[in-house]
N, C-alpha and C. Protein backbone atom coordinates (compact mmCIF):
# COMPACT_ATOMS: atom_id res chain seq x y z
N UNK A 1 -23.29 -32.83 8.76
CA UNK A 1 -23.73 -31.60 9.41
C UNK A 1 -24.08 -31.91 10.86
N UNK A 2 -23.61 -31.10 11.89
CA UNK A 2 -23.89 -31.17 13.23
C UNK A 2 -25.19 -30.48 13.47
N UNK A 3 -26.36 -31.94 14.44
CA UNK A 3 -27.41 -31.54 14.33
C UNK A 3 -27.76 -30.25 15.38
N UNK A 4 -26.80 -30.53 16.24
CA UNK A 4 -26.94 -29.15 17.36
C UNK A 4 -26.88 -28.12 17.03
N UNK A 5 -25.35 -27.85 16.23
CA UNK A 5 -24.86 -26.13 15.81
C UNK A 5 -25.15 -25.95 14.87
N UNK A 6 -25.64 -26.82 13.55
CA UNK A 6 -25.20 -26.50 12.44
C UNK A 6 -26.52 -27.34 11.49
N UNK A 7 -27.49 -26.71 12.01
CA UNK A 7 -28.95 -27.15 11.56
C UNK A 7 -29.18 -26.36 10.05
N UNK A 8 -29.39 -27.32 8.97
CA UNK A 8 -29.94 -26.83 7.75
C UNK A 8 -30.40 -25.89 7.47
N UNK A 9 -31.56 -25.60 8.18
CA UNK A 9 -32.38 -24.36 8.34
C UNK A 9 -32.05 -23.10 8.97
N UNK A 10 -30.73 -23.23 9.72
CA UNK A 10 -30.25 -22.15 10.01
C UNK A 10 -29.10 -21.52 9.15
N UNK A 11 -28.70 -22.54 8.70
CA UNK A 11 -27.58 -22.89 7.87
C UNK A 11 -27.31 -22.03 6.52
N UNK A 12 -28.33 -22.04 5.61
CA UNK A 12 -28.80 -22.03 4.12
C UNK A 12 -28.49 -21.21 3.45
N UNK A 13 -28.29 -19.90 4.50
CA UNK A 13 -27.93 -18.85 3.70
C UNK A 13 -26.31 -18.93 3.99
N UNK A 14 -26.19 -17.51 3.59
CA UNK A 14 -24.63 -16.81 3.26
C UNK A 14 -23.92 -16.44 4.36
N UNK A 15 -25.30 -16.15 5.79
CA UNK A 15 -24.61 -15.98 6.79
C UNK A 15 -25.63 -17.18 7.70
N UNK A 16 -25.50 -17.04 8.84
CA UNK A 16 -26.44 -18.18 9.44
C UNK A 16 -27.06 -17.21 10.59
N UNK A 17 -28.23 -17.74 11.29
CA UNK A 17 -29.30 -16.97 11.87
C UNK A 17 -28.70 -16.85 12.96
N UNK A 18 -28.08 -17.86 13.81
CA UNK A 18 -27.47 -17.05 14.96
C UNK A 18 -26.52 -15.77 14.64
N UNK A 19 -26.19 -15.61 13.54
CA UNK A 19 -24.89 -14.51 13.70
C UNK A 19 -26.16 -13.25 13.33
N UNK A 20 -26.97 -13.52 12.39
CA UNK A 20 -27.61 -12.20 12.31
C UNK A 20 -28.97 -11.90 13.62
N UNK A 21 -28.86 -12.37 13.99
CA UNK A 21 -30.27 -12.11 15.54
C UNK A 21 -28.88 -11.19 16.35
N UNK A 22 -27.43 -12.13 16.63
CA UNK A 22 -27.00 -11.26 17.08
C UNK A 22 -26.04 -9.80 17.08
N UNK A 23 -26.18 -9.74 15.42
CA UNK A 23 -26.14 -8.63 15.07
C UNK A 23 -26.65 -7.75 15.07
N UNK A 24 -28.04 -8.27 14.88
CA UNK A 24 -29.69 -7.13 15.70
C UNK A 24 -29.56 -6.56 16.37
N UNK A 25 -29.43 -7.63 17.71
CA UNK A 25 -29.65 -6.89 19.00
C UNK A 25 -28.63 -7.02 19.78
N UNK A 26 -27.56 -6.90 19.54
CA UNK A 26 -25.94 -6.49 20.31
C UNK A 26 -25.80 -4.79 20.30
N UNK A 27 -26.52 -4.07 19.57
CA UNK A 27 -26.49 -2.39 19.86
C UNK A 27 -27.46 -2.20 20.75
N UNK A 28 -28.64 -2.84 20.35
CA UNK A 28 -30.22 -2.12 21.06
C UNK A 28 -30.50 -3.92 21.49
N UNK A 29 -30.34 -4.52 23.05
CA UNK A 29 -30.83 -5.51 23.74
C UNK A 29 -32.34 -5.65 24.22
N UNK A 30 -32.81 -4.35 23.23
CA UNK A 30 -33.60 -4.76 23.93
C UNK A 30 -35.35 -5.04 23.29
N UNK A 31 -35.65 -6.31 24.28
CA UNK A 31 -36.64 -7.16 23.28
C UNK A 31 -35.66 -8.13 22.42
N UNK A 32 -34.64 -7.89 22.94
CA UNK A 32 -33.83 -9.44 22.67
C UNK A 32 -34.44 -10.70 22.21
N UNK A 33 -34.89 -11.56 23.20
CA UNK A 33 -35.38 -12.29 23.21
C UNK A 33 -36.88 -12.59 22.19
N UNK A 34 -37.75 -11.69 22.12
CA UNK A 34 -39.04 -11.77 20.90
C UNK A 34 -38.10 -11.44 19.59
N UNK A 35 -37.36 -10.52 19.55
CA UNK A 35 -36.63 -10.06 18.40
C UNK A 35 -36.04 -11.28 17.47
N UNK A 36 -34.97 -12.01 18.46
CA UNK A 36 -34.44 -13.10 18.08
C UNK A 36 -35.08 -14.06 17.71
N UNK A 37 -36.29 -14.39 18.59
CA UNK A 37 -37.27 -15.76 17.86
C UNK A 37 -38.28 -15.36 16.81
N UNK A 38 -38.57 -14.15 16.94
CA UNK A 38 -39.34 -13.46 15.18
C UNK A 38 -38.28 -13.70 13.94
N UNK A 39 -36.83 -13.67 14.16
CA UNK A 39 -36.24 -13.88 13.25
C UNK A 39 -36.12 -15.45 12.90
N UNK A 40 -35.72 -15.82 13.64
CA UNK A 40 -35.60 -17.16 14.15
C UNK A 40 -36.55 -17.89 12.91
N UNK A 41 -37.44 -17.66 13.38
CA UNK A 41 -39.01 -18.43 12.87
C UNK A 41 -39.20 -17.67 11.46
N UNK A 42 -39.10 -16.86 11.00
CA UNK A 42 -38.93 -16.32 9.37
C UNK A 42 -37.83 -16.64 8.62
N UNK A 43 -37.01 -17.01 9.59
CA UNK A 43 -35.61 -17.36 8.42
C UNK A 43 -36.12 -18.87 8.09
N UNK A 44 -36.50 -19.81 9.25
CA UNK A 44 -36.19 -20.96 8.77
C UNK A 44 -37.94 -21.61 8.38
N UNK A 45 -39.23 -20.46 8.02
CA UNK A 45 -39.92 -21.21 7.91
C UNK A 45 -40.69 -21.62 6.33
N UNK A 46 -39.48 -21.69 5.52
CA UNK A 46 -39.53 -22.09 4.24
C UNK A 46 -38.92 -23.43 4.19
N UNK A 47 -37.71 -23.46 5.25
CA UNK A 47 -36.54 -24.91 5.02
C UNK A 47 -37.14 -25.67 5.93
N UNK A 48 -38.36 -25.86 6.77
CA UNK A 48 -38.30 -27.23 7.44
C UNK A 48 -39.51 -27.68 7.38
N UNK A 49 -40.54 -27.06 5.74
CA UNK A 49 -41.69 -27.54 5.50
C UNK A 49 -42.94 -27.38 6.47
N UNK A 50 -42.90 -26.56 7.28
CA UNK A 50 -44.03 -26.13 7.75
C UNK A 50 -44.36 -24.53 8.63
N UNK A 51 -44.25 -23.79 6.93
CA UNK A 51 -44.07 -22.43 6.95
C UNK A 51 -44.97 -21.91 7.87
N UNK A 52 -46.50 -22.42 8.09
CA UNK A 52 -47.25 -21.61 8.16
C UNK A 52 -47.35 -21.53 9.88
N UNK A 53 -46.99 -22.73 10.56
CA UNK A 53 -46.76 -22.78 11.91
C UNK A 53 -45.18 -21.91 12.17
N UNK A 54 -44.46 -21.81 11.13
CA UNK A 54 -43.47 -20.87 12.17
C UNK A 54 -43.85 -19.24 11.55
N UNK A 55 -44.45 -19.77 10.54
CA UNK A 55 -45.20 -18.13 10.76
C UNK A 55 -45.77 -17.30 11.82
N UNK A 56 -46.71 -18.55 12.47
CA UNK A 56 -47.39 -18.34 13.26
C UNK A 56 -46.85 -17.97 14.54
N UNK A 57 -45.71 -18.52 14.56
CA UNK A 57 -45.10 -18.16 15.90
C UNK A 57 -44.15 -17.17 15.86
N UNK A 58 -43.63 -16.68 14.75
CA UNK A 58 -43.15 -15.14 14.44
C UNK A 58 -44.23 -14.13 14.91
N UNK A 59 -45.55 -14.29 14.87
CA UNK A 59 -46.41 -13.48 14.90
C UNK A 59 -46.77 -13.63 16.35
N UNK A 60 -46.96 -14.66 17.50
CA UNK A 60 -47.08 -14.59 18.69
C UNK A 60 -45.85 -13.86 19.13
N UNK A 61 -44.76 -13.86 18.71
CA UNK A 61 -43.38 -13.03 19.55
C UNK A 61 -43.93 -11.91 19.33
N UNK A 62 -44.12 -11.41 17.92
CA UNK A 62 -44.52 -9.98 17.31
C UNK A 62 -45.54 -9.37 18.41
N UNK A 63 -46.65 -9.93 18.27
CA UNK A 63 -47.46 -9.77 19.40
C UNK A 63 -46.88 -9.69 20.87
N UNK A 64 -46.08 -10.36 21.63
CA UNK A 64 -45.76 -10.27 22.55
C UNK A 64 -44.81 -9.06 22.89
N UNK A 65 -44.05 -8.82 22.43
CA UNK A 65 -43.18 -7.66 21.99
C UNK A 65 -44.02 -6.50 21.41
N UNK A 66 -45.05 -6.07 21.17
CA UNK A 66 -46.02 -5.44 20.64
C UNK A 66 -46.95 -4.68 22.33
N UNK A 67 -47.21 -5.70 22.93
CA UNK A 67 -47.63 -5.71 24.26
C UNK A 67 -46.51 -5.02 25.28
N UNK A 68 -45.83 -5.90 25.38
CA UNK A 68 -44.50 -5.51 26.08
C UNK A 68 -43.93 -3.79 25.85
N UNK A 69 -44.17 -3.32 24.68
CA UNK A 69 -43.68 -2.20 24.33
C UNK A 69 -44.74 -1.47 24.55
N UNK A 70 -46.22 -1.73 24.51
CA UNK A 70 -47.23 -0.46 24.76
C UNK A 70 -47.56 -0.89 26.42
N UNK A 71 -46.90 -1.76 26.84
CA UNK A 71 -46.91 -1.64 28.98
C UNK A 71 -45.90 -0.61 29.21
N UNK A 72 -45.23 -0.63 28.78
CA UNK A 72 -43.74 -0.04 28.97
C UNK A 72 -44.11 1.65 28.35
N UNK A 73 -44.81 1.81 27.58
CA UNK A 73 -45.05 3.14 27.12
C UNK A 73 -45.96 4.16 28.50
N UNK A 74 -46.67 3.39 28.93
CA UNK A 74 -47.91 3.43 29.50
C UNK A 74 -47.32 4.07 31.23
């Protein structure tokens, strides 16, 4: 397995996480970026044994993107 493209943890399922982040957000770009690493960090934080830190960082994007969207309302 190629450790660059083709990481376990992205790997595991049926489809792999780059193709579905950019299936997300290829209609609606926007929040791209928090969108993609909230997924990011929930897909793979069962496969690389330390769920609770990429939990954690699903939830700082969440948050950030949370912010970002009530500046933008405002």
């Amino acid at each position: 397995m190629n450790k660059i493209t083709s990481r376990k943890h992205y790997t595991s399922a049926s489809i792999e996480c780059i193709d579905a982040i950019n299936g997300m957000t290829e209609q609606n770009p926007e929040g791209a970026y928090d969108r993609g690493s909230i997924l990011k960090y929930l897909w793979r934080c069962f496969e690389k044994g330390d769920a609770l830190t990429d939990l954690k960082k699903a939830r700082w994007f969440i948050n950030d993107l949370i912010e970002r969207l009530e500046k933008k309302a405002h």
